[in-house]
C-alpha atoms as a PDB file:
ATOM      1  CA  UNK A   1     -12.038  32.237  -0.988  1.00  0.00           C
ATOM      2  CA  UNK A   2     -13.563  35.768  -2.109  1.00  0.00           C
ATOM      3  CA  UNK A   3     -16.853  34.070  -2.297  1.00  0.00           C
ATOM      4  CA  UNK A   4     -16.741  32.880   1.362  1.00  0.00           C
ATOM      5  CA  UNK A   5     -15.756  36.210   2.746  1.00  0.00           C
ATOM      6  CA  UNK A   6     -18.548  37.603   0.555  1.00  0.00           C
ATOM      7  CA  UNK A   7     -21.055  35.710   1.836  1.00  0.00           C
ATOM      8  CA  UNK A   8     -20.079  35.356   5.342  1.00  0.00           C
ATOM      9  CA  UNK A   9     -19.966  39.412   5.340  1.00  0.00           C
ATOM     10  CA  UNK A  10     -23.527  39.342   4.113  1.00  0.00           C
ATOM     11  CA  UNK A  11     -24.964  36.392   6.386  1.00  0.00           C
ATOM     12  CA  UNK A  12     -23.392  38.274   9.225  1.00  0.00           C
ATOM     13  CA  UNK A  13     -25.353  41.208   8.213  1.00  0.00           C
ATOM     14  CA  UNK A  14     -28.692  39.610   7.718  1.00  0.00           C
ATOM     15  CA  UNK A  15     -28.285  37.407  11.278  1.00  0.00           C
ATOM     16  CA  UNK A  16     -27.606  40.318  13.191  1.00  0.00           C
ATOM     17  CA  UNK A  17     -30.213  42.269  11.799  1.00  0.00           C
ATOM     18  CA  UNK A  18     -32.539  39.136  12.264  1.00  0.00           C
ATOM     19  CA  UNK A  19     -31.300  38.304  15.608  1.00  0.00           C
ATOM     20  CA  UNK A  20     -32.619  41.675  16.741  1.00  0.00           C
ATOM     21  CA  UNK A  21     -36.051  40.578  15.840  1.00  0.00           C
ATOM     22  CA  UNK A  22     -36.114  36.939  17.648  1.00  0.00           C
ATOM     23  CA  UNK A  23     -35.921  33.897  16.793  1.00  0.00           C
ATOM     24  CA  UNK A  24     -38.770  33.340  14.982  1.00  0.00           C
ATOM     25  CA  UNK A  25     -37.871  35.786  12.415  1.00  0.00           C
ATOM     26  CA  UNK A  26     -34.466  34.770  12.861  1.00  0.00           C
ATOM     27  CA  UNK A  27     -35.619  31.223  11.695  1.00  0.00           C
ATOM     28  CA  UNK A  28     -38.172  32.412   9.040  1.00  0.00           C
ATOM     29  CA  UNK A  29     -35.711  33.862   7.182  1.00  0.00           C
ATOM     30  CA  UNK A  30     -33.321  31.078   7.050  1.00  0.00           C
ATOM     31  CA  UNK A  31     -36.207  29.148   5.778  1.00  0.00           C
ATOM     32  CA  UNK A  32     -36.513  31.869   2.926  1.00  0.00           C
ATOM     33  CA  UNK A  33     -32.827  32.166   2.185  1.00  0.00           C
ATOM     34  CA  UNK A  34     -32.818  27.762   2.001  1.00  0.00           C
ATOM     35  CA  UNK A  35     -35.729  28.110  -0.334  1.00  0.00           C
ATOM     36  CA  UNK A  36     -34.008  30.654  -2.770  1.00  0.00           C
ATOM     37  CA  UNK A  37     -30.949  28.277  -2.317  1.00  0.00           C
ATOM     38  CA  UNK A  38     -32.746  25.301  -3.665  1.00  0.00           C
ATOM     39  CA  UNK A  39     -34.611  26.940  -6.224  1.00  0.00           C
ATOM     40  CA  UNK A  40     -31.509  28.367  -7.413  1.00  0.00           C
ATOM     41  CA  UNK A  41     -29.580  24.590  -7.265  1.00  0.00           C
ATOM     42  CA  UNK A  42     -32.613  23.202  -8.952  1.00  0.00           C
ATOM     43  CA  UNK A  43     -32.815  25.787 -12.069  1.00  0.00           C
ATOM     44  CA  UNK A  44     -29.670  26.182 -13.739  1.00  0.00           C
ATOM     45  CA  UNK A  45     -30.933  28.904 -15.939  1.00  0.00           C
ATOM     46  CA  UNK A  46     -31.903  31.204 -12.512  1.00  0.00           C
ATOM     47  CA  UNK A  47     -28.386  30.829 -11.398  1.00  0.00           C
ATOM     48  CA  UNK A  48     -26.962  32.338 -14.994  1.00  0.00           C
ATOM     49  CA  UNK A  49     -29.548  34.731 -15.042  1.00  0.00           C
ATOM     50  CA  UNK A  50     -28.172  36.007 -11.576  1.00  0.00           C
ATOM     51  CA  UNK A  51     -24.793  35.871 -12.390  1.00  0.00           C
ATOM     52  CA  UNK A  52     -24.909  37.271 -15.725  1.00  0.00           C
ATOM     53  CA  UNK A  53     -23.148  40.711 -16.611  1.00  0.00           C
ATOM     54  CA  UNK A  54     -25.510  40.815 -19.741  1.00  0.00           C
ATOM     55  CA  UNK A  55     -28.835  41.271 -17.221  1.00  0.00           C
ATOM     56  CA  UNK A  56     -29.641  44.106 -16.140  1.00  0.00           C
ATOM     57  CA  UNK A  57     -30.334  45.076 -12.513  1.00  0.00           C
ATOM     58  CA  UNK A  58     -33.876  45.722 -12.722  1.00  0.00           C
ATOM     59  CA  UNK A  59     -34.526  42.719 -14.548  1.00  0.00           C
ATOM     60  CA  UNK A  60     -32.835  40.926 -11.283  1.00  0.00           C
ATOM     61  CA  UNK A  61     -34.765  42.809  -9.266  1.00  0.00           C
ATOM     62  CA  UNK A  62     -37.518  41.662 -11.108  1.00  0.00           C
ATOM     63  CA  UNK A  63     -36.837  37.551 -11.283  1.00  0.00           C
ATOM     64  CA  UNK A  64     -36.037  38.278  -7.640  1.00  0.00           C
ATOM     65  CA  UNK A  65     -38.707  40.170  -6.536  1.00  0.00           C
ATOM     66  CA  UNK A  66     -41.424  37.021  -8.068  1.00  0.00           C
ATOM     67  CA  UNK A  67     -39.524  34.632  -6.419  1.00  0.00           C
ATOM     68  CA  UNK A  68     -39.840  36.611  -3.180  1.00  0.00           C
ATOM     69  CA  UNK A  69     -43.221  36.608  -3.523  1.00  0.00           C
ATOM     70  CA  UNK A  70     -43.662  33.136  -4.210  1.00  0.00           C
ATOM     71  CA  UNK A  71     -41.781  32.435  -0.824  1.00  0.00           C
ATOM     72  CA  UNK A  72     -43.899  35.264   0.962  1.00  0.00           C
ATOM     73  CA  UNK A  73     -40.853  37.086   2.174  1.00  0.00           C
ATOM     74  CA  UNK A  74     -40.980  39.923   4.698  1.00  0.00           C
ATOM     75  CA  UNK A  75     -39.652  43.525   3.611  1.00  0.00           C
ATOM     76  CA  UNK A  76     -36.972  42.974   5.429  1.00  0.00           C
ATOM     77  CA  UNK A  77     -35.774  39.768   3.558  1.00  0.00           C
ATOM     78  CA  UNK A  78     -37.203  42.207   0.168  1.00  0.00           C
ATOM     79  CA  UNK A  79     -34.946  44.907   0.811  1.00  0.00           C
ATOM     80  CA  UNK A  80     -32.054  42.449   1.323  1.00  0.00           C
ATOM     81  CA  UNK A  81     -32.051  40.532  -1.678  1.00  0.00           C
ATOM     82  CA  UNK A  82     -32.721  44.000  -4.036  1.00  0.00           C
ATOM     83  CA  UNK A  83     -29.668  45.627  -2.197  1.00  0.00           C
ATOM     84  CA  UNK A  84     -27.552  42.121  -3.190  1.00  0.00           C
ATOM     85  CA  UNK A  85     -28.821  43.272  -6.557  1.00  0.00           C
ATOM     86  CA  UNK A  86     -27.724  46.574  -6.479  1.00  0.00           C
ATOM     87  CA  UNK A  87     -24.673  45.471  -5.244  1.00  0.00           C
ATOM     88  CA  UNK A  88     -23.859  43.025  -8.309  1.00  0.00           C
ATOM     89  CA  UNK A  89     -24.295  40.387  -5.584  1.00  0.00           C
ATOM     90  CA  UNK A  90     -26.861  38.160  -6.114  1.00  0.00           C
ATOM     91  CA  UNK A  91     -24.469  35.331  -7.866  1.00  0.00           C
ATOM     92  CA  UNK A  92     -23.384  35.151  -3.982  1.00  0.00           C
ATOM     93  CA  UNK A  93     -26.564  34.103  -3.091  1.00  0.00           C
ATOM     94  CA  UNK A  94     -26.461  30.803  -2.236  1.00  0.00           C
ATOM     95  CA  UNK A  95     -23.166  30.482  -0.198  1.00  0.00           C
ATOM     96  CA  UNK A  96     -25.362  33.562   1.691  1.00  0.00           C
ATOM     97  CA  UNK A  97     -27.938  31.132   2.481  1.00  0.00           C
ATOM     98  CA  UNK A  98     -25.142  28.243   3.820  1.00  0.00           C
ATOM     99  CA  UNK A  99     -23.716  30.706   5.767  1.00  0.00           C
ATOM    100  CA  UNK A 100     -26.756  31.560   7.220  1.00  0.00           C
ATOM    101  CA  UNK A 101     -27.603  28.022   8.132  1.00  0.00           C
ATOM    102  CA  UNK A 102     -24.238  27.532   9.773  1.00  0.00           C
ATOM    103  CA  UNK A 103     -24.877  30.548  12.175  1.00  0.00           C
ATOM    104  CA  UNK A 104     -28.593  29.380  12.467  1.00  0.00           C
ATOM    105  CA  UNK A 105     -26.923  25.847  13.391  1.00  0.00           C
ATOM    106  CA  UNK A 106     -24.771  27.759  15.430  1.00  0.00           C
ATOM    107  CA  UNK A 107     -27.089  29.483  17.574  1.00  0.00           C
ATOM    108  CA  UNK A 108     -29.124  26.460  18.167  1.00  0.00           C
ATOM    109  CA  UNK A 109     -26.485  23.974  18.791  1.00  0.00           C
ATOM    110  CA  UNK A 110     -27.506  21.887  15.653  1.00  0.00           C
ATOM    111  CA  UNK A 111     -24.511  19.478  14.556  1.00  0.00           C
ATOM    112  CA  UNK A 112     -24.743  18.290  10.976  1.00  0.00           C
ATOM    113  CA  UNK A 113     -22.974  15.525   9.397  1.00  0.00           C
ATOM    114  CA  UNK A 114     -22.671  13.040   6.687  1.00  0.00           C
ATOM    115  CA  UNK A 115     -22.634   9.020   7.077  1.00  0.00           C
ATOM    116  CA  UNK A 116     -21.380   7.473   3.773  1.00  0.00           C
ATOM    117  CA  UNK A 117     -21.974   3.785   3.650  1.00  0.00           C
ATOM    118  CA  UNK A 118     -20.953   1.187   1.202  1.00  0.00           C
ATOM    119  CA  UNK A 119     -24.894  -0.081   1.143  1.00  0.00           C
ATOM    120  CA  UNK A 120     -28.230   1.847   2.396  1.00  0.00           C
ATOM    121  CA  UNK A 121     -29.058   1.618   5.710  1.00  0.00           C
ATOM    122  CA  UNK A 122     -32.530   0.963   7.483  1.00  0.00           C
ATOM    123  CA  UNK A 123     -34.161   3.367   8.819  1.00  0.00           C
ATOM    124  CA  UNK A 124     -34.060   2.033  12.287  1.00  0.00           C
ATOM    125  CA  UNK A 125     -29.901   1.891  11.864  1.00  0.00           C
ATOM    126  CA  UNK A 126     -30.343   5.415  10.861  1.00  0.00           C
ATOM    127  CA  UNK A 127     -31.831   6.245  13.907  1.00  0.00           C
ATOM    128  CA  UNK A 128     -29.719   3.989  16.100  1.00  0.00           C
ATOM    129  CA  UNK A 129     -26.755   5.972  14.719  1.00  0.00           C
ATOM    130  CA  UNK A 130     -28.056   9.500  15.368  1.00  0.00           C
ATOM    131  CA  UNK A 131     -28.999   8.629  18.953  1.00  0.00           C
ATOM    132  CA  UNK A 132     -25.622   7.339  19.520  1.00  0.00           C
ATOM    133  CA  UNK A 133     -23.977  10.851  18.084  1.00  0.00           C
ATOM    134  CA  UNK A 134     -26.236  12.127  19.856  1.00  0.00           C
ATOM    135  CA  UNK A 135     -25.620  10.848  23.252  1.00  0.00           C
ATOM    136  CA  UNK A 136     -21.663  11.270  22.664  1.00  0.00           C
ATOM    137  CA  UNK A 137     -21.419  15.120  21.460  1.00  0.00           C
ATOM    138  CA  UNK A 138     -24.376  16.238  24.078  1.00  0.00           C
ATOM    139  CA  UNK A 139     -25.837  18.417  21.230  1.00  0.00           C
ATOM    140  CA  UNK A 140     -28.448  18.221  18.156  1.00  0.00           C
ATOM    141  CA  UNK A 141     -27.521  16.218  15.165  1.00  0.00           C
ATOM    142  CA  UNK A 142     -28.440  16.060  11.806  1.00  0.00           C
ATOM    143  CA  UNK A 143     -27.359  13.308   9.023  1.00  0.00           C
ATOM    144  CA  UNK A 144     -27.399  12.725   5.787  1.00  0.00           C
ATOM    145  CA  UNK A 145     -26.954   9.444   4.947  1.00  0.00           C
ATOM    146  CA  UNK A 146     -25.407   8.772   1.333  1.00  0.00           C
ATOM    147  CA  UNK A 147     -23.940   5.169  -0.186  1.00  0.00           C
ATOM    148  CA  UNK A 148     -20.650   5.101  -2.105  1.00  0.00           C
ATOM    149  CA  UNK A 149     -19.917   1.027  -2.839  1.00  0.00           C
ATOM    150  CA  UNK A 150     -16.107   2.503  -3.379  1.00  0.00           C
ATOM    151  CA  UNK A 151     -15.876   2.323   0.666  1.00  0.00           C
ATOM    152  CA  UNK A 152     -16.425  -1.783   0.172  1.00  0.00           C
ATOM    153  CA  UNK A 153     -17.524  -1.569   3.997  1.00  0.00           C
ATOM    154  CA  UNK A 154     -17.549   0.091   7.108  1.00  0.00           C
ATOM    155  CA  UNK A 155     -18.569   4.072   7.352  1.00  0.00           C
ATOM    156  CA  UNK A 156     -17.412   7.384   6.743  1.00  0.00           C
ATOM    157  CA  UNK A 157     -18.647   9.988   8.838  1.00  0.00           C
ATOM    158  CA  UNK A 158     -17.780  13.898   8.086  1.00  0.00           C
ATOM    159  CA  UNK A 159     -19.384  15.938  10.562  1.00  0.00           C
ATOM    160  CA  UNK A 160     -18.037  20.001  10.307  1.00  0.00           C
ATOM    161  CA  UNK A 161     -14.130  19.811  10.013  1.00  0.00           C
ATOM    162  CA  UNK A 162     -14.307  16.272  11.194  1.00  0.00           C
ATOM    163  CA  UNK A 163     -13.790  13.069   9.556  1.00  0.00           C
ATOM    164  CA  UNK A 164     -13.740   9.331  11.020  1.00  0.00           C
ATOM    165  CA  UNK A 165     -13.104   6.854   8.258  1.00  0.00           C
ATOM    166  CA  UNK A 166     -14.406   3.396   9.631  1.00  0.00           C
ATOM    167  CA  UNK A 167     -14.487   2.112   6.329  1.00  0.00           C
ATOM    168  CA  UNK A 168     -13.020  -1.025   4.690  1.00  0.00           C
ATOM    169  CA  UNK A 169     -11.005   0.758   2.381  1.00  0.00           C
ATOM    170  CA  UNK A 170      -9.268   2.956   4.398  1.00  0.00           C
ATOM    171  CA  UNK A 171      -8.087  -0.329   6.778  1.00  0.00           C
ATOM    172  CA  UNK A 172      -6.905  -1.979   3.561  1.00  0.00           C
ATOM    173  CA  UNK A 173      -5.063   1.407   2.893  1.00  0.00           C
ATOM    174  CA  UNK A 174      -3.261   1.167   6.520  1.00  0.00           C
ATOM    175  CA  UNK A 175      -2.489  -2.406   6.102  1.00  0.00           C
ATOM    176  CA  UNK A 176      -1.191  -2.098   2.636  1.00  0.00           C
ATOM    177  CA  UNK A 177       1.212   0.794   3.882  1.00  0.00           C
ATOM    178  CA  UNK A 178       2.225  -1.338   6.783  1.00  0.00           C
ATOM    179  CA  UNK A 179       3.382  -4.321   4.481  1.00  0.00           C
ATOM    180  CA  UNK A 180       5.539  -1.787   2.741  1.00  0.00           C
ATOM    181  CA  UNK A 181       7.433  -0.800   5.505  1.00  0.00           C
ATOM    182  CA  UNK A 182       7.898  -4.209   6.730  1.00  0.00           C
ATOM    183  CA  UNK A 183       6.530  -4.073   9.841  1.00  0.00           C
END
């Protein structure tokens, strides 16, 4: 809970700050903050070496400061990450960046959701299915599709707080509940 009242704080900051620039900065930047995110996810020894107590905050800065310029960041974006440093808050950094993609989302009406089926789709289905959430919430939408056999059929669609469970499982559930009442 901490965490997301951290990094919500932060985002806030950042959007604002980038808002007042346009929306081409305003997108730029959530590009940067997604890469950092990733690269983060994808290197388990960057993530300790951010969180650790034992680091110092100049070596941060340091790690930081390459990765930065890897991503050609703007001094802006710089300055932002080296104050999460001096702040002890760079192990925040990636619930920063989801934060910041929610109010990016936000901004631009972008919905995004999740479609868990019990076997891959086509991609033509895939499409078929986004135009059709598309057409019934009147906004942007993007999916991820995943497959979890455990559904046995049917989908599972989580989109924000949302969740419509079409799958075979969850009608088994019902029906099994119903026999135990009796009804």
């Amino acid at each position: 809970m901490i965490n997301t009242v951290v990094a919500r704080r932060y985002a806030n900051a950042i959007f604002s700050l980038s808002g007042k620039e346009g929306d081409k900065i305003l997108a730029s930047r959530g590009e940067c903050l997604a890469s950092l995110k990733s690269m983060i996810t994808e290197t388990p020894g960057l993530d300790l070496t951010l969180k650790s107590p034992v680091v110092s905050i100049e070596e941060k800065k340091a790690v930081v400061g390459k990765l930065l310029d890897k991503l050609k960041a703007d001094k802006i974006m710089r300055n932002f990450c080296f104050l999460l440093a001096d702040k002890e808050r760079l192990a925040f950094l990636r619930d920063i960046a989801t934060q910041y993609g929610e109010l990016l989302d936000a901004k631009r009406g972008v919905i995004r959701g999740r479609v868990t089926t019990a076997v891959p789709l086509s991609a033509q289905r895939q499409d078929e299915i986004r135009a059709e959430l598309k057409k019934k919430s009147g906004g942007d939408i993007e999916l991820d599709f995943a497959v979890d056999d455990s559904i046995l059929g049917g989908m599972v669609l989580h989109m924000g707080d949302r969740v419509l469970d079409a799958s075979l499982r969850a009608q088994l559930s019902i029906l099994r509940e119903t026999f135990k009442r009796g009804e």
